[in-house]
PDB file of N, CA and C in Angstrom:
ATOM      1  N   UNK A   1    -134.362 106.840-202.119  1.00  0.00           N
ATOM      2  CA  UNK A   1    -134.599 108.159-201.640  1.00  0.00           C
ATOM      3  C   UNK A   1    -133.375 109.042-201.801  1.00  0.00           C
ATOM      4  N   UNK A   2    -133.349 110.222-200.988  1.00  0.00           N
ATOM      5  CA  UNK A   2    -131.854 111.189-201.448  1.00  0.00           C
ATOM      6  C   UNK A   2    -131.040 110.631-200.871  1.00  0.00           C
ATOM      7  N   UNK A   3    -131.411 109.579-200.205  1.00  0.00           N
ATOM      8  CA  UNK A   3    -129.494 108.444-199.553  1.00  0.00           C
ATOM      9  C   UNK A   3    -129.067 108.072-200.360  1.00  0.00           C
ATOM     10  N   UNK A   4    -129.455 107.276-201.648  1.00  0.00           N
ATOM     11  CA  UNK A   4    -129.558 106.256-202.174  1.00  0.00           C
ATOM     12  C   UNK A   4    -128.289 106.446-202.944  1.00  0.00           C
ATOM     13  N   UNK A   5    -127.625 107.716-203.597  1.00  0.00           N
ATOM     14  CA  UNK A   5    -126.553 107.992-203.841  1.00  0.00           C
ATOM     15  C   UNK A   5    -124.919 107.757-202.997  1.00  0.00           C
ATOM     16  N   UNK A   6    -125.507 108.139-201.319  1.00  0.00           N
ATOM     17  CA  UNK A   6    -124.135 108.073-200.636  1.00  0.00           C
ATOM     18  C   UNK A   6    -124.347 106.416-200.186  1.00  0.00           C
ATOM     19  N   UNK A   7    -125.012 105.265-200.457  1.00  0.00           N
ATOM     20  CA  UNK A   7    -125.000 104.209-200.354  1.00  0.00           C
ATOM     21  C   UNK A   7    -123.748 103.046-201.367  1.00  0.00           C
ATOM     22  N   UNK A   8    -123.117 102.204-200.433  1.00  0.00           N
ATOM     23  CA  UNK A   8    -122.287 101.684-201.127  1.00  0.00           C
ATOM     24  C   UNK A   8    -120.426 102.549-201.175  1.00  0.00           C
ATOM     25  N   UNK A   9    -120.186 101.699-201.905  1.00  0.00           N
ATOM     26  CA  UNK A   9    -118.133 102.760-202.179  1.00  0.00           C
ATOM     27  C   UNK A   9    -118.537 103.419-203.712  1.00  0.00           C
ATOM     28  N   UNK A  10    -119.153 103.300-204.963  1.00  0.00           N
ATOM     29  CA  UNK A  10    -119.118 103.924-205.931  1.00  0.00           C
ATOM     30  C   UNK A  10    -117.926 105.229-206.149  1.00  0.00           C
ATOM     31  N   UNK A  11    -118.506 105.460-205.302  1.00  0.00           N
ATOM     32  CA  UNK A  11    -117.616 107.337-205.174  1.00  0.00           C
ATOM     33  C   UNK A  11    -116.613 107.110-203.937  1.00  0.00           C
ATOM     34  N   UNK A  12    -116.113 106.360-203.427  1.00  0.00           N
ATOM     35  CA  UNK A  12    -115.077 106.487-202.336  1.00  0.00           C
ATOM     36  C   UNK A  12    -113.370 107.139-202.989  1.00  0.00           C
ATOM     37  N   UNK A  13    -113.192 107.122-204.239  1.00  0.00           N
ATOM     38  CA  UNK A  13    -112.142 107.348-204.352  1.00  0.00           C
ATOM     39  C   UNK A  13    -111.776 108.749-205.220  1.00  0.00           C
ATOM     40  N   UNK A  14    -110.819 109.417-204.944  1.00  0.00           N
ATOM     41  CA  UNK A  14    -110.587 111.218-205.572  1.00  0.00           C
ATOM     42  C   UNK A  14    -109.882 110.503-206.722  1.00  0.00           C
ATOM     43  N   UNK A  15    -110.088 111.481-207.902  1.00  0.00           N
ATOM     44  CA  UNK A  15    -108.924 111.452-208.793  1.00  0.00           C
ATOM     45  C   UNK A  15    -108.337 111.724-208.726  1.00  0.00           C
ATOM     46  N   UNK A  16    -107.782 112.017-207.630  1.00  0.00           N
ATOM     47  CA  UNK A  16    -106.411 112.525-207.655  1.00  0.00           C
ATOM     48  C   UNK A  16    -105.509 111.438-206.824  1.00  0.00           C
ATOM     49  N   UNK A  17    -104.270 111.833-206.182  1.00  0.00           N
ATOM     50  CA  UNK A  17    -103.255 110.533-205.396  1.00  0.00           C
ATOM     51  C   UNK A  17    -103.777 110.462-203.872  1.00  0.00           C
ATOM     52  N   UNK A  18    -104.865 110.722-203.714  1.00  0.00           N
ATOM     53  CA  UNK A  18    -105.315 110.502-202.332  1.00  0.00           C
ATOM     54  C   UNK A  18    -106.232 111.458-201.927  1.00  0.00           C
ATOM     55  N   UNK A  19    -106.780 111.448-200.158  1.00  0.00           N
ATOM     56  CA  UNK A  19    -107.154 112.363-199.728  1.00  0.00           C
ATOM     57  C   UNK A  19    -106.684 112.356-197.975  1.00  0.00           C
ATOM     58  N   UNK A  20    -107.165 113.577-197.454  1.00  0.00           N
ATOM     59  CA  UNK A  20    -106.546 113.401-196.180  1.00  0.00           C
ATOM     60  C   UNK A  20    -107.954 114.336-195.149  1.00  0.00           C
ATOM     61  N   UNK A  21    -108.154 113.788-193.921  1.00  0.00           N
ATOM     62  CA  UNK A  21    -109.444 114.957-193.552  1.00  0.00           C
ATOM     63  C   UNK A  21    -109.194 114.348-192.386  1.00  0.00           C
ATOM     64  N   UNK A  22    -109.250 116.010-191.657  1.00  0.00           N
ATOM     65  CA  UNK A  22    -109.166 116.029-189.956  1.00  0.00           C
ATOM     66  C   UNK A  22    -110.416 116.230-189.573  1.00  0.00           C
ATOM     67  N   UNK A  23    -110.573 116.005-188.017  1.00  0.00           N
ATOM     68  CA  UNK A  23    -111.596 116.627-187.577  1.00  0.00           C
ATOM     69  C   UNK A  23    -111.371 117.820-186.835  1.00  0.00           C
ATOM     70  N   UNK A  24    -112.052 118.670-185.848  1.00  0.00           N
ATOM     71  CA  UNK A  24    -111.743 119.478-184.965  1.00  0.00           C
ATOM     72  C   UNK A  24    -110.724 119.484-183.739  1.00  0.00           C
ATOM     73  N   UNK A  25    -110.647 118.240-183.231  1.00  0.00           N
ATOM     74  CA  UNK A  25    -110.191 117.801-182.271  1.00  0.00           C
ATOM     75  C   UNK A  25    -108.924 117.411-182.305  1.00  0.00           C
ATOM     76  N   UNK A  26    -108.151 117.049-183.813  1.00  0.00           N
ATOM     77  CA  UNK A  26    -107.229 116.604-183.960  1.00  0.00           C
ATOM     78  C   UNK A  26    -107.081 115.315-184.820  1.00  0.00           C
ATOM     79  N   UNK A  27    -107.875 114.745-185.060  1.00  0.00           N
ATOM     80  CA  UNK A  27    -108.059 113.375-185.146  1.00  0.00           C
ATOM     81  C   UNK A  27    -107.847 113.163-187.228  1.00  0.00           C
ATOM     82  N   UNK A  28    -106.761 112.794-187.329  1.00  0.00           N
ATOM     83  CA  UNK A  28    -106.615 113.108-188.837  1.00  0.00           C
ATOM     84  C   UNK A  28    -106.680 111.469-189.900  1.00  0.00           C
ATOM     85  N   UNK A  29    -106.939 111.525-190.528  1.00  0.00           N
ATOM     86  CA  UNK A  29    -106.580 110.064-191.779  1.00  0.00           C
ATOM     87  C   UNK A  29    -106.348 110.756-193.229  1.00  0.00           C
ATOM     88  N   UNK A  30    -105.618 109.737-193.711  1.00  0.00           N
ATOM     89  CA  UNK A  30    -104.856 110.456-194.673  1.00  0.00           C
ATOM     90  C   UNK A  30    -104.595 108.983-195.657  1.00  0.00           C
ATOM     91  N   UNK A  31    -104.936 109.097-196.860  1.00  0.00           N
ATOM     92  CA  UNK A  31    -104.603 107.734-197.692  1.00  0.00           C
ATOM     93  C   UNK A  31    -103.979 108.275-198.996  1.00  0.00           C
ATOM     94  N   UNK A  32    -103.088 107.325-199.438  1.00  0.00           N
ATOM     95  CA  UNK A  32    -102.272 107.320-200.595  1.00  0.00           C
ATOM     96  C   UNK A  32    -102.692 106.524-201.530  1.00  0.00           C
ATOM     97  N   UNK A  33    -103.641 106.641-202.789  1.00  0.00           N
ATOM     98  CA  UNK A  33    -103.893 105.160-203.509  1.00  0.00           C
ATOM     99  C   UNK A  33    -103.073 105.073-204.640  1.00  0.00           C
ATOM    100  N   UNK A  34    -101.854 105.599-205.004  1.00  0.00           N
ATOM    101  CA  UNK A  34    -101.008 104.656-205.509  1.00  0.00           C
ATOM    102  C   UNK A  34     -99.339 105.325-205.146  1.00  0.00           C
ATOM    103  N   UNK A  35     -99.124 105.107-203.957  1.00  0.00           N
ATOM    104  CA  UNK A  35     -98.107 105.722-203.279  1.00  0.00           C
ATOM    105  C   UNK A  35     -97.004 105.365-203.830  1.00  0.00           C
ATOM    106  N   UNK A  36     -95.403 106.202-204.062  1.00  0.00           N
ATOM    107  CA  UNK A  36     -94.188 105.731-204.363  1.00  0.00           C
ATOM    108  C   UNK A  36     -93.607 104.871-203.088  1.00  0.00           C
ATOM    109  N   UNK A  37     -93.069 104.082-204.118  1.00  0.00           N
ATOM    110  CA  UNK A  37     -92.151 103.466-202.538  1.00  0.00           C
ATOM    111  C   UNK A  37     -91.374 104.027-201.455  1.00  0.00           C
ATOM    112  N   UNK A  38     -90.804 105.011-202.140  1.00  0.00           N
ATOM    113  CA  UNK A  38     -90.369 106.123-201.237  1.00  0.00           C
ATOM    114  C   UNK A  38     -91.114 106.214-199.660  1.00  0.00           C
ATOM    115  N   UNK A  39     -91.879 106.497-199.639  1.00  0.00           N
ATOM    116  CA  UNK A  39     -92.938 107.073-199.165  1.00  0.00           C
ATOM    117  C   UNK A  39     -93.039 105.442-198.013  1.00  0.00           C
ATOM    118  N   UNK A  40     -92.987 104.341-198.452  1.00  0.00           N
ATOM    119  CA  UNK A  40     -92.857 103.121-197.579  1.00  0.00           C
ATOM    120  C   UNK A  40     -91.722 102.561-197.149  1.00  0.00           C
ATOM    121  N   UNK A  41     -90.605 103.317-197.583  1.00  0.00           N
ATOM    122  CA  UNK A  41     -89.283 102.829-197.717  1.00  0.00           C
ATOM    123  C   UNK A  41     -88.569 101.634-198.046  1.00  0.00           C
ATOM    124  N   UNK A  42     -87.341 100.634-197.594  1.00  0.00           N
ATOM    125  CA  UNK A  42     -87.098  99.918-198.439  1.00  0.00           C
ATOM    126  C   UNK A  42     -87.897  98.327-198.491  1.00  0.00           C
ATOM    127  N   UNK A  43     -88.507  98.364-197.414  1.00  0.00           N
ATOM    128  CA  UNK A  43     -89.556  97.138-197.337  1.00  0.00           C
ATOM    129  C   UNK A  43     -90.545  97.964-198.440  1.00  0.00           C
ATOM    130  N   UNK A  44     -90.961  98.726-198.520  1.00  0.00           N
ATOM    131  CA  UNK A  44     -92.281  99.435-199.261  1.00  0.00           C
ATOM    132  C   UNK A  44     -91.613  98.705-200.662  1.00  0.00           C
ATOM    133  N   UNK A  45     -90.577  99.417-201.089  1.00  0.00           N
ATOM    134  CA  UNK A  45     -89.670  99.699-202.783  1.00  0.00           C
ATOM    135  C   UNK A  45     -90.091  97.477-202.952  1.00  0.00           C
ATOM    136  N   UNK A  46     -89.689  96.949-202.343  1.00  0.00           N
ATOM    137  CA  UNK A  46     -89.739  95.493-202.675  1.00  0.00           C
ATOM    138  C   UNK A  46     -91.499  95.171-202.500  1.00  0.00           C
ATOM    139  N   UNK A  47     -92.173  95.740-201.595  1.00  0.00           N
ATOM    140  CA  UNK A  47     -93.446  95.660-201.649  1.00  0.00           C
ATOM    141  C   UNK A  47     -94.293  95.611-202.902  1.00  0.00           C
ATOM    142  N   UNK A  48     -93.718  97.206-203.189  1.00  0.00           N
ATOM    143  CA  UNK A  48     -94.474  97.705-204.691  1.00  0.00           C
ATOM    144  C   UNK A  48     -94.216  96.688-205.891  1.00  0.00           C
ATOM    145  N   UNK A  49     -92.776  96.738-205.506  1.00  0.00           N
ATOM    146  CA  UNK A  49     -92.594  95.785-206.960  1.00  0.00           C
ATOM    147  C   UNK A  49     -93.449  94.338-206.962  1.00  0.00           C
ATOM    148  N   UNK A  50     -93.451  93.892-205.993  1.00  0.00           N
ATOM    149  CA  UNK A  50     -94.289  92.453-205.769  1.00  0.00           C
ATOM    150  C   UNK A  50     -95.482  92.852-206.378  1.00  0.00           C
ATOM    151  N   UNK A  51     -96.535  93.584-205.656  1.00  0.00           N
ATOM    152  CA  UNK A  51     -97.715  93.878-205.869  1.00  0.00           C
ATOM    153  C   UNK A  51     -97.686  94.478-207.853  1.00  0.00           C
ATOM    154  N   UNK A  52     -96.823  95.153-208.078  1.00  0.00           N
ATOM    155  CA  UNK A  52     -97.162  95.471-209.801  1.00  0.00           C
ATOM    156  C   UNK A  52     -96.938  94.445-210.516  1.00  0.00           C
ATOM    157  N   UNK A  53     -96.292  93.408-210.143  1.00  0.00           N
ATOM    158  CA  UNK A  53     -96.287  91.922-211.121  1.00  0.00           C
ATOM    159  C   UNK A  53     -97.433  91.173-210.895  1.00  0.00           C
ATOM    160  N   UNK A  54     -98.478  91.696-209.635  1.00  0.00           N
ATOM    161  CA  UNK A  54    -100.135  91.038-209.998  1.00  0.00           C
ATOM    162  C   UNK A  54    -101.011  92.429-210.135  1.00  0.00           C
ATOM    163  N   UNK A  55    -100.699  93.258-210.455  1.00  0.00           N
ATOM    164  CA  UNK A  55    -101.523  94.300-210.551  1.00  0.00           C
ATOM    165  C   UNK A  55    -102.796  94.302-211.224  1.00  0.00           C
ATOM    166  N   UNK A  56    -102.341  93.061-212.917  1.00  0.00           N
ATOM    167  CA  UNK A  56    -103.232  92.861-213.927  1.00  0.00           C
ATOM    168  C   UNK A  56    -103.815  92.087-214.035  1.00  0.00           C
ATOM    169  N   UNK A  57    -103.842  90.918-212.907  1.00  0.00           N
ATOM    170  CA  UNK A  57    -104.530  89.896-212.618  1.00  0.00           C
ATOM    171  C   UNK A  57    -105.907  90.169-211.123  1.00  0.00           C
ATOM    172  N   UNK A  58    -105.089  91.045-210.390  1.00  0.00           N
ATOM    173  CA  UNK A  58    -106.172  91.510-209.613  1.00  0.00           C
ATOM    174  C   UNK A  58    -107.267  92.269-210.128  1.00  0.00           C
ATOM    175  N   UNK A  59    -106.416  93.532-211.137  1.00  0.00           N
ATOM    176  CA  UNK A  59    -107.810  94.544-211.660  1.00  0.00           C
ATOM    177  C   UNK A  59    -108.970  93.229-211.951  1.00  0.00           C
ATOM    178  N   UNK A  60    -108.689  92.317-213.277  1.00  0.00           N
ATOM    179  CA  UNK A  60    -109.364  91.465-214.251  1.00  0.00           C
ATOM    180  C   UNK A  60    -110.185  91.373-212.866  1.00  0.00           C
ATOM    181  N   UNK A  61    -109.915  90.239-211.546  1.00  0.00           N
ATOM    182  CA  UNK A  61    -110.352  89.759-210.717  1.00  0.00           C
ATOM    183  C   UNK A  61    -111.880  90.587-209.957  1.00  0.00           C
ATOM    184  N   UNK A  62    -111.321  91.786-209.455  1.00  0.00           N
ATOM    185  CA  UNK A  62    -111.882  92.723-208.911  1.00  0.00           C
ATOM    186  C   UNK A  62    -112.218  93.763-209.515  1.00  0.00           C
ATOM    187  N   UNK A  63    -111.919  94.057-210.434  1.00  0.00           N
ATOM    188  CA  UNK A  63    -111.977  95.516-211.365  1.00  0.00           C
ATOM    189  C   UNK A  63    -110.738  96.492-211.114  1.00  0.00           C
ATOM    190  N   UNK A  64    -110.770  97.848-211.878  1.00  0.00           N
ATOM    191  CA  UNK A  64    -110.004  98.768-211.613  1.00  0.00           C
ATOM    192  C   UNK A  64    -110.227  99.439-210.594  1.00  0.00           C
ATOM    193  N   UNK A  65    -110.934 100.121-210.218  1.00  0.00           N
ATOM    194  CA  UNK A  65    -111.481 100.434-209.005  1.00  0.00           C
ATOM    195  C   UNK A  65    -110.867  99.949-208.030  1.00  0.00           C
ATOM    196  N   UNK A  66    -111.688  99.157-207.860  1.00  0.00           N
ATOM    197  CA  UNK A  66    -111.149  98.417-206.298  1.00  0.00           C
ATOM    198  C   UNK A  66    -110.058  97.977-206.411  1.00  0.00           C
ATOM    199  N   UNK A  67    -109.386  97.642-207.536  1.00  0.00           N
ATOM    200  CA  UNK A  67    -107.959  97.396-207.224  1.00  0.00           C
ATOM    201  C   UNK A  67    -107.078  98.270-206.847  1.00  0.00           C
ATOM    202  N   UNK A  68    -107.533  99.720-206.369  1.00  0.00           N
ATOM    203  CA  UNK A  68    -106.784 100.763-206.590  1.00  0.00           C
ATOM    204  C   UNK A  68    -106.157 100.601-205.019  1.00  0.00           C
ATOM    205  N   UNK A  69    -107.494  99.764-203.880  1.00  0.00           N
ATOM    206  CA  UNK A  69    -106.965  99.615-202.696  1.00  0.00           C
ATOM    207  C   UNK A  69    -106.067  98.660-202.464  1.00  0.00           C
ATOM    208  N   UNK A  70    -105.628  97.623-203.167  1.00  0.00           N
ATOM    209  CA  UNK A  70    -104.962  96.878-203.136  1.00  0.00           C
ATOM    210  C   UNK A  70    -103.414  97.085-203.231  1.00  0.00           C
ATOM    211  N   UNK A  71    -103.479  98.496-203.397  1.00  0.00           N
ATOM    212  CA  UNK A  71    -102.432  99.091-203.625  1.00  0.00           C
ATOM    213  C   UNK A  71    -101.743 100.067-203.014  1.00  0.00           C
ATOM    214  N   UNK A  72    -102.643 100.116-202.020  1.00  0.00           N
ATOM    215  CA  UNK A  72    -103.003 102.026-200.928  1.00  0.00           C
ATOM    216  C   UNK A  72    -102.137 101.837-199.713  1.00  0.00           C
ATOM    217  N   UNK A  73    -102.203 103.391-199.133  1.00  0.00           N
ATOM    218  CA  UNK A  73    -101.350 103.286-198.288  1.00  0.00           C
ATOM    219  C   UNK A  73    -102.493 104.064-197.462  1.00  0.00           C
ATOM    220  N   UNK A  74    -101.919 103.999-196.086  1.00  0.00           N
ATOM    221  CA  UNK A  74    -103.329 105.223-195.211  1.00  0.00           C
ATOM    222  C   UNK A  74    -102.673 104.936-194.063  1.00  0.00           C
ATOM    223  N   UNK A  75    -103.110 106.403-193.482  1.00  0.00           N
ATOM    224  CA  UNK A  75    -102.213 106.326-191.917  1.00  0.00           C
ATOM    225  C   UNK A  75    -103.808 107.188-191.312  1.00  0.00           C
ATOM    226  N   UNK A  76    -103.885 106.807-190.033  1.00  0.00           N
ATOM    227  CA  UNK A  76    -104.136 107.498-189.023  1.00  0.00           C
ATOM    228  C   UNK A  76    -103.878 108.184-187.706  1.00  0.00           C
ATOM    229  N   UNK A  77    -104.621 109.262-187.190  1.00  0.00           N
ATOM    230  CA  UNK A  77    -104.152 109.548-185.625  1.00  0.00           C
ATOM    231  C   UNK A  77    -105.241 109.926-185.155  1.00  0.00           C
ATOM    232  N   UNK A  78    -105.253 109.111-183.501  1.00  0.00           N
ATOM    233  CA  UNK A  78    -105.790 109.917-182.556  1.00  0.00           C
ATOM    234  C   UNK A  78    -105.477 110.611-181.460  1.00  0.00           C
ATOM    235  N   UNK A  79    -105.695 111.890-181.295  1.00  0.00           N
ATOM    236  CA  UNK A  79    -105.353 112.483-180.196  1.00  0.00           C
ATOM    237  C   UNK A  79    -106.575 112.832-178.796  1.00  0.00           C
ATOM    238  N   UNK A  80    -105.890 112.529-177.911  1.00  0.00           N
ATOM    239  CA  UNK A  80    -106.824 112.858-176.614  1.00  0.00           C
ATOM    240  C   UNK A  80    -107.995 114.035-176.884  1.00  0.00           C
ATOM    241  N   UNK A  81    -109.236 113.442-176.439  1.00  0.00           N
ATOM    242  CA  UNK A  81    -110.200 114.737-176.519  1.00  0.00           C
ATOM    243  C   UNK A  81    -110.756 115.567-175.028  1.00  0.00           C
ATOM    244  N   UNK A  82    -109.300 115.965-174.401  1.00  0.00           N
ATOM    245  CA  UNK A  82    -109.641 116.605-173.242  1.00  0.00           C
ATOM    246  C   UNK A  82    -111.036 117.679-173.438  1.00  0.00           C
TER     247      UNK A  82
END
């Protein structure tokens, strides 16, 4: 039926380096899918590098796609809804 499209992840990911979406209240998430280390600092910088020496064994495994989370970063917040 007209669900049948938003069913599943197919489309979960932007082409671009992420996305980020609040609600009214405050309440924000925000993801990075292929973040600099920077951005994780110096545990992150040794992170990344680990993870890109299996980068090409996971895609094969899982695909490109989904390997993209294997790689992501994402923060959230909640704030009080007085």
């Amino acid at each position: 039926g007209a669900k049948k499209d938003r069913i599943g992840n197919a489309h979960m990911f932007s082409e671009g380096p992420g996305y980020q979406a609040t609600t009214r209240f405050g309440h924000g998430l925000g993801s990075a899918f292929d973040p600099a280390a920077g951005l994780l600092g110096e545990v992150g910088k040794e992170m990344m590098e680990w993870q890109a020496q299996r980068r090409d064994l996971i895609e094969q495994r899982i695909g490109k796609l989904k390997a993209r989370l294997y790689r992501y970063h994402m923060n959230g917040t909640i704030f009080p809804n007085n």
